[in-house]
Protein backbone atom coordinates (compact mmCIF):
# COMPACT_ATOMS: atom_id res chain seq x y z
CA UNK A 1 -7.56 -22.47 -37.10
CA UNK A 2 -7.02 -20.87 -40.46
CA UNK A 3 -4.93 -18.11 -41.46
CA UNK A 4 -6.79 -15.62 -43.80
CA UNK A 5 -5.91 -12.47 -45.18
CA UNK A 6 -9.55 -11.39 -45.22
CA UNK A 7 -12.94 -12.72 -43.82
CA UNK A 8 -13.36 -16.22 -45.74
CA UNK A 9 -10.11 -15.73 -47.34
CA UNK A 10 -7.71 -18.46 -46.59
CA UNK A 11 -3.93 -17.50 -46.99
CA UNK A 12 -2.84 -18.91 -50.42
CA UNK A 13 0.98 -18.34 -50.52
CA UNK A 14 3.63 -19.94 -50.17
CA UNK A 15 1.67 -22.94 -51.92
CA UNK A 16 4.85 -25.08 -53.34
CA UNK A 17 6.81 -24.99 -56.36
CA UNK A 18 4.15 -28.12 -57.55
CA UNK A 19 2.00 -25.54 -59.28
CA UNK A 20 4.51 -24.59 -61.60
CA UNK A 21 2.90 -27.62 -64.06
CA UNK A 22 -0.53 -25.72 -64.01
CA UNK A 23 0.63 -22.11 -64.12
CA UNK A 24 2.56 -23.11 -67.20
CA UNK A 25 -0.47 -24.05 -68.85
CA UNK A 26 -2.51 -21.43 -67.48
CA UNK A 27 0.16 -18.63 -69.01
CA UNK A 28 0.66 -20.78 -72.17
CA UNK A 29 4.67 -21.36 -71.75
CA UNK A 30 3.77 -24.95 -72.80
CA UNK A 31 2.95 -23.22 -76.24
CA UNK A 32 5.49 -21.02 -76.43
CA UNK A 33 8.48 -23.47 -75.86
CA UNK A 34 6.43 -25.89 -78.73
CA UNK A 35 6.75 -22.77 -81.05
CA UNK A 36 10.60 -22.89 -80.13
CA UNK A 37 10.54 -26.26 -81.01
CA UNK A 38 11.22 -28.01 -77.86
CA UNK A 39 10.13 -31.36 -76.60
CA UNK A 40 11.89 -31.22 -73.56
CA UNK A 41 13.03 -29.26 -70.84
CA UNK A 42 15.30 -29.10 -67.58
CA UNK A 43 14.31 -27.56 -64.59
CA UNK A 44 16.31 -26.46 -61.93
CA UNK A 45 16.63 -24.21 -58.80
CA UNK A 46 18.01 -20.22 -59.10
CA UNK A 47 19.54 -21.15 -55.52
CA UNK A 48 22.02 -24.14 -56.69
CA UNK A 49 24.73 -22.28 -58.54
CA UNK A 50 26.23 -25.41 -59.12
CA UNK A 51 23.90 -27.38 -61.38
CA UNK A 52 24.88 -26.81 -64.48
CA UNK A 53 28.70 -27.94 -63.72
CA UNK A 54 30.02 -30.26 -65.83
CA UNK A 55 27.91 -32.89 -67.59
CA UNK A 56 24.84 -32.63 -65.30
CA UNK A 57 22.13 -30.97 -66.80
CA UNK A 58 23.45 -32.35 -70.69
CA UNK A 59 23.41 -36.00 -69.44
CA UNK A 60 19.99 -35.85 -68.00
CA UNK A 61 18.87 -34.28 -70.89
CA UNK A 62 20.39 -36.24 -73.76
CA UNK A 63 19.23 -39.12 -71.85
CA UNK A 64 15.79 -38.49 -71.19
CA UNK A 65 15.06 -36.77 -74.89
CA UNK A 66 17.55 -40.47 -76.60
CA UNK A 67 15.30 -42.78 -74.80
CA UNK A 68 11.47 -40.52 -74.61
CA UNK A 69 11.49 -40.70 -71.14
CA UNK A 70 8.65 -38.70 -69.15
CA UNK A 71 10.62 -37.24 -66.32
CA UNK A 72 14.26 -37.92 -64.66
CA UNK A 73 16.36 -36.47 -61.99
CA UNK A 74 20.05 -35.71 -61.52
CA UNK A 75 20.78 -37.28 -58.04
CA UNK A 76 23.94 -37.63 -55.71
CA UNK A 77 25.11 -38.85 -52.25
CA UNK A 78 23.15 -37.39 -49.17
CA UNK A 79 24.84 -35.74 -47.09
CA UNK A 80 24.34 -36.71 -43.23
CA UNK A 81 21.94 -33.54 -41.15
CA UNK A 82 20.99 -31.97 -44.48
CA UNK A 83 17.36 -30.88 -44.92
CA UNK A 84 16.79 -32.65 -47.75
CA UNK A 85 14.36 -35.37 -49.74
CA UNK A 86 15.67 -38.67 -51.42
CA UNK A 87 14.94 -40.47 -54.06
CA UNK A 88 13.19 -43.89 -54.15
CA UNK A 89 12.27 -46.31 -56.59
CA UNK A 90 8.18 -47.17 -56.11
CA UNK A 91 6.80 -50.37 -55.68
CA UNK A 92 3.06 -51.13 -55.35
CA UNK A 93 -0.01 -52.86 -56.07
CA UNK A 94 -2.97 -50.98 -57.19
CA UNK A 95 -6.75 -51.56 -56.57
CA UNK A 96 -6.98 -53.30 -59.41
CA UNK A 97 -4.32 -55.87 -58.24
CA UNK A 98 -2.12 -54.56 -60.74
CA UNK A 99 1.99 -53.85 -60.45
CA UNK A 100 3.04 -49.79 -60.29
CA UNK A 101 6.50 -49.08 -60.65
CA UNK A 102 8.39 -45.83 -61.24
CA UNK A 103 11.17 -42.72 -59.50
CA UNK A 104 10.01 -40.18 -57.82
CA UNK A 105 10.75 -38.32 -54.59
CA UNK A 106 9.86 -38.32 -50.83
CA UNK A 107 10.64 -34.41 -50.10
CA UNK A 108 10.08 -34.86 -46.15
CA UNK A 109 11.53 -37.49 -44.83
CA UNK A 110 10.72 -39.40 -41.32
CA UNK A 111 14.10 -42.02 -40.96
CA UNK A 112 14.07 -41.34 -36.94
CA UNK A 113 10.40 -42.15 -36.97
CA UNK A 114 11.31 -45.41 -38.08
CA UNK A 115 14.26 -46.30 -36.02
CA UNK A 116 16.96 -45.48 -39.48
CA UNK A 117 19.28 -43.31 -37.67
CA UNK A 118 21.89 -40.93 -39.46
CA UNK A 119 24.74 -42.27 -40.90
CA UNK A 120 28.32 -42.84 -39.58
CA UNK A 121 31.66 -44.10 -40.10
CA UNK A 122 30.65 -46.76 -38.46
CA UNK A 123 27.17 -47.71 -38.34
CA UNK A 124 26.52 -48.45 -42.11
CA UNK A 125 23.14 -46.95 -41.58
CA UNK A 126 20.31 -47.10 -44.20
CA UNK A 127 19.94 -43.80 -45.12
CA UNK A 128 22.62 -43.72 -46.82
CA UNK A 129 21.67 -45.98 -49.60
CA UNK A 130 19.22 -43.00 -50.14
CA UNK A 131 20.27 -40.19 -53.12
CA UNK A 132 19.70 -36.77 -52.67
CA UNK A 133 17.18 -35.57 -54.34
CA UNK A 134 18.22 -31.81 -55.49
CA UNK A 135 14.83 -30.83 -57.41
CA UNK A 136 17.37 -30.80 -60.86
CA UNK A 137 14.85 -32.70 -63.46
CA UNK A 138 14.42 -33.38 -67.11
CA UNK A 139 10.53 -33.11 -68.49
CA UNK A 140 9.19 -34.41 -71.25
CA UNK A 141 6.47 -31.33 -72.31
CA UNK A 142 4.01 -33.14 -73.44
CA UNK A 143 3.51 -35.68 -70.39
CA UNK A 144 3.96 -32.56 -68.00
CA UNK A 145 1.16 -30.74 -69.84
CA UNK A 146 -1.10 -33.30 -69.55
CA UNK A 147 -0.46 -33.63 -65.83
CA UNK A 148 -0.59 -29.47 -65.22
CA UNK A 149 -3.81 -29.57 -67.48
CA UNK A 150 -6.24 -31.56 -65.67
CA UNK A 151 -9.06 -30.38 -63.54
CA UNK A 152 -8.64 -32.01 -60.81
CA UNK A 153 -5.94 -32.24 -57.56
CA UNK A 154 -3.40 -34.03 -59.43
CA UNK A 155 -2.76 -30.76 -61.31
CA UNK A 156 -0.93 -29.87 -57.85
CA UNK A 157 1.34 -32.93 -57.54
CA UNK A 158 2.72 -34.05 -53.86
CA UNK A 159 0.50 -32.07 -51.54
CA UNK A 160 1.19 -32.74 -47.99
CA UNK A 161 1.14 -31.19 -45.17
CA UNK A 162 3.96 -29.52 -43.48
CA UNK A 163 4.13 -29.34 -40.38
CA UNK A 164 8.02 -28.53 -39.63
CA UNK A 165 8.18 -25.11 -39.64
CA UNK A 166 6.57 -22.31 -38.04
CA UNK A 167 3.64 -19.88 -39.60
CA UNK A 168 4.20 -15.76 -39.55
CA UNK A 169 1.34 -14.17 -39.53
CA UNK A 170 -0.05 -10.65 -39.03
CA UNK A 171 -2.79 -10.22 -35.56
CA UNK A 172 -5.24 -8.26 -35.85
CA UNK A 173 -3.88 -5.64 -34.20
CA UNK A 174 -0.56 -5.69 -36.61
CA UNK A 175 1.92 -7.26 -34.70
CA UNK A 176 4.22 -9.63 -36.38
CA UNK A 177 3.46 -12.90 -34.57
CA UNK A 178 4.72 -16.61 -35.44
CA UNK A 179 3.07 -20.07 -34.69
CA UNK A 180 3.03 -23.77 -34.41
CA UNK A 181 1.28 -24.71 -37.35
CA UNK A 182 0.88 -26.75 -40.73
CA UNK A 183 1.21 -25.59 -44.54
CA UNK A 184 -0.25 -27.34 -47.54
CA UNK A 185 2.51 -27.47 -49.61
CA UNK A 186 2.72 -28.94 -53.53
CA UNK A 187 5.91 -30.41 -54.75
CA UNK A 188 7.42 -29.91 -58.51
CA UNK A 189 9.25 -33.03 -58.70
CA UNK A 190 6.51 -35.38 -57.31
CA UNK A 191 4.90 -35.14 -60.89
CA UNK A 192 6.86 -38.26 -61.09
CA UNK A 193 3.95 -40.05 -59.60
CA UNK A 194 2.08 -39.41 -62.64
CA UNK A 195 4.23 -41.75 -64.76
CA UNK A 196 4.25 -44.98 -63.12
CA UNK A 197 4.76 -48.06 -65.15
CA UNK A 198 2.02 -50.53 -64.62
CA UNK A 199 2.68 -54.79 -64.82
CA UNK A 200 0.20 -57.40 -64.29
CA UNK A 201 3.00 -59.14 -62.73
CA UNK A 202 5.78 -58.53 -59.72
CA UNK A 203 8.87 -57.63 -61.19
CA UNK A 204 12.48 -58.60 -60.05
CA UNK A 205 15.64 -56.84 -60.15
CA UNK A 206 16.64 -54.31 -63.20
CA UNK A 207 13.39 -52.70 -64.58
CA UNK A 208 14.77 -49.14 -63.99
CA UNK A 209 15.51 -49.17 -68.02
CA UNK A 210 11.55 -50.04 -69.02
CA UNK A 211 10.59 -47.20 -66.71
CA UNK A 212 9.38 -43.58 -67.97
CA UNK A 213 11.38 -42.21 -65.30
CA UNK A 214 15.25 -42.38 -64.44
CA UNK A 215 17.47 -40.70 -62.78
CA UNK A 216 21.24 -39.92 -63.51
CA UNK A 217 24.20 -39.40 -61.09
CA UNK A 218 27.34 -37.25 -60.00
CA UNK A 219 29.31 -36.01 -57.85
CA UNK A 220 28.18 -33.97 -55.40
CA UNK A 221 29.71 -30.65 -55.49
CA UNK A 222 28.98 -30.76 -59.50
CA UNK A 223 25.42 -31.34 -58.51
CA UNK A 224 23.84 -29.10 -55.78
CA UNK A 225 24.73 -26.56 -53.45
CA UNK A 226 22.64 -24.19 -52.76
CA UNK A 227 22.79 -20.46 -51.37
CA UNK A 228 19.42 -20.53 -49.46
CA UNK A 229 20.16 -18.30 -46.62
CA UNK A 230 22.37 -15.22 -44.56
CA UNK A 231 25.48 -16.84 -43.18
CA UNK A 232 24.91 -15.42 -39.20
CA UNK A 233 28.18 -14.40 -36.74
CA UNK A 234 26.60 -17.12 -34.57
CA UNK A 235 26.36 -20.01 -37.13
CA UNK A 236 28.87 -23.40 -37.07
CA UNK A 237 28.15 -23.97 -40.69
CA UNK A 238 28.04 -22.74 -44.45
CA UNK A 239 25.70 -25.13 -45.00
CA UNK A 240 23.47 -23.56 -47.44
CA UNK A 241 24.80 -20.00 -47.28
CA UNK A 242 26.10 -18.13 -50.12
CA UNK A 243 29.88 -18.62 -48.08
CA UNK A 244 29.61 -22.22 -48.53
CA UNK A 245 28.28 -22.35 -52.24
CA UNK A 246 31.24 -20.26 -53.59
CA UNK A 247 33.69 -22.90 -51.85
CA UNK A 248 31.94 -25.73 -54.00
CA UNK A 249 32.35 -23.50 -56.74
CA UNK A 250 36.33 -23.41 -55.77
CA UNK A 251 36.31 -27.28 -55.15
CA UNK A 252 35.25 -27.43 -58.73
CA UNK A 253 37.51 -25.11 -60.40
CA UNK A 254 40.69 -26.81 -58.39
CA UNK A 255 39.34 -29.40 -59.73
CA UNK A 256 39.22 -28.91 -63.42
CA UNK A 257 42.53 -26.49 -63.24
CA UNK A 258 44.27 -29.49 -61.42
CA UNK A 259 43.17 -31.98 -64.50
CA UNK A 260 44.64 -29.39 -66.83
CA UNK A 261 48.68 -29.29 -65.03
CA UNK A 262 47.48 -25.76 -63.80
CA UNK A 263 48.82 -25.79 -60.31
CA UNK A 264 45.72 -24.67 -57.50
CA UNK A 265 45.77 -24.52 -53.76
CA UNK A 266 43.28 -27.20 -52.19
CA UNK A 267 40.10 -26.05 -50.93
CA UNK A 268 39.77 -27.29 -47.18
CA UNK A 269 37.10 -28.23 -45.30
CA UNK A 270 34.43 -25.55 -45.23
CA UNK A 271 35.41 -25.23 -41.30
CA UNK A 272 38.32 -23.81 -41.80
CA UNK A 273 37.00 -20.86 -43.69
CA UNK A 274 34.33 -20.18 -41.19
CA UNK A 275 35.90 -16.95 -40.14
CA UNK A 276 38.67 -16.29 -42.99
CA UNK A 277 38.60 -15.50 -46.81
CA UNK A 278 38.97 -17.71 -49.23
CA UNK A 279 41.94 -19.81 -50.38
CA UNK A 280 41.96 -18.18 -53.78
CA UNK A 281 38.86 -17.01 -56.05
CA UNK A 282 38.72 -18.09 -60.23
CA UNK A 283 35.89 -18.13 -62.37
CA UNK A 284 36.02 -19.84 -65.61
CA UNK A 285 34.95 -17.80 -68.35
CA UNK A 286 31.80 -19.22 -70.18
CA UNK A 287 33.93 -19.20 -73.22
CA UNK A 288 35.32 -22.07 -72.43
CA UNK A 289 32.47 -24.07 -72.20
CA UNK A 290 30.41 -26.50 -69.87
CA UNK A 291 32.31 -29.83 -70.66
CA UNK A 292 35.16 -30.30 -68.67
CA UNK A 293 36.76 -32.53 -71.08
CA UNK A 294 36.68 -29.88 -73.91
CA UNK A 295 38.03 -27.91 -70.94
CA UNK A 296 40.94 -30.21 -70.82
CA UNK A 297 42.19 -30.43 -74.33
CA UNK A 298 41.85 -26.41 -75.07
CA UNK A 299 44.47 -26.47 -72.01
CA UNK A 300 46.82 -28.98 -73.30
């Protein structure tokens, strides 16, 4: 079954954050930012307030724009439960018997399926070895607007199917109901798959340099935490409330304050703030700057 909004009219939205490539061609940003003279861009989510911490978003940047890379991402450790994708470094053989090589990111991820269980203390489990991905990337405008310009599917980049959550709908008598069902979903960050390096040969260890992708890593309180829903009276966690992103933003600024002789109470566990304020609330003036370094000798 279908949902439609109207007779022959399949529902359309929420379709994915993948056809951000083609809108931006379709509304002509790619022009605009060439106007502006840019060649490159990073991308990043309103939701993860801290992306831009540190040297993130500059290192990805200076390192995809230094070295003309097509796309990269800013990565970190996963953390154990969390909803989120990982990123992998492709290997396969094409029809034509040739080598394809490049990043990009599985966004749904089936480790129980295949008997990798979560990670523990103890267990040295395989899913660890995975990074995050946090859907923070550097693209190269011109090899994005080719990809959002084509005519075909691969204008919409990682469509699949997702089946994890459930569908509200409307009856047809106007009741609110809610369903077991599937959306087609399109992914930003799988545009990746577009720029796979090809070989006539297998290649060993180390060819993450020749590659038109990369990715870059940090810590990972300076790299994503995002505010994606109401903290509930009911809930065990912060994970991914508003609550639990303005203790990262804390962690950081004990952090940097610490580095700088400034003495700072140290920001807990987020447990222990379940159901009480905050140790102590600063925010850094932009003034100062993004590069904690800088940061450091202004204080000195």
């Amino acid at each position: 079954k279908w949902l439609i909004s109207e007779s022959l009219l399949p529902v359309g939205k929420p379709g994915g954050h993948g056809a951000i490539w083609k809108l931006a061609c379709d509304r002509g940003v790619f022009e605009w930012l060439y106007r502006h003279g840019r060649k490159g861009a990073t991308v990043r989510q309103v939701s993860n307030v801290v992306a831009a911490t540190d040297l993130t978003l500059m290192a990805l940047a200076g390192i995809g724009l230094r070295h003309n890379k097509k796309l990269g991402f800013a990565s970190c450790e996963r953390r154990p439960g969390a909803t989120e994708g990982v990123n992998v470094l492709i290997e396969k053989q094409n029809l034509d018997g040739l080598w394809e090589y490049g990043i990009t990111c599985i966004e749904y991820t089936e480790f129980e399926k295949y008997g990798i269980s979560e990670p523990t203390a103890t267990n040295g489990s395989l899913q660890a070895s995975y990074p995050a991905n946090t859907n923070i990337l550097y693209v190269d405008l011109q090899a994005a607007q080719e990809v959002g310009s084509r005519k075909n599917a691969s204008c919409l980049p990682g469509i699949v199917l997702n089946l994890k959550k459930a569908v509200s709908y409307v009856d047809h008598l106007g009741f609110e109901c809610s369903a077991a069902g599937g959306r087609l979903e399109c992914t930003m960050q799988n545009i990746a798959d577009n720029f796979m390096n090809t070989y006539s040969y297998r290649c060993s260890k180390g060819i993450e340099s020749e590659l038109d992708t990369f990715i870059v890593y940090n810590e990972r309180k300076k790299v994503t935490s995002s505010a994606k829903r109401k903290l509930k009276s009911e809930d065990r966690s912060l994970h991914q409330t508003p609550e639990g992103s303005l203790l990262d933003i804390m962690r950081n600024a004990h952090d940097l304050l610490s580095s700088c002789s400034i003495e700072v109470p140290e920001v807990k566990d987020n447990n222990e703030y379940l159901h009480s304020g905050l140790p102590f609330i600063i925010f850094l003036h932009p003034a100062l700057g993004p590069f904690w370094d800088i940061v450091k000798q202004k204080s000195s």
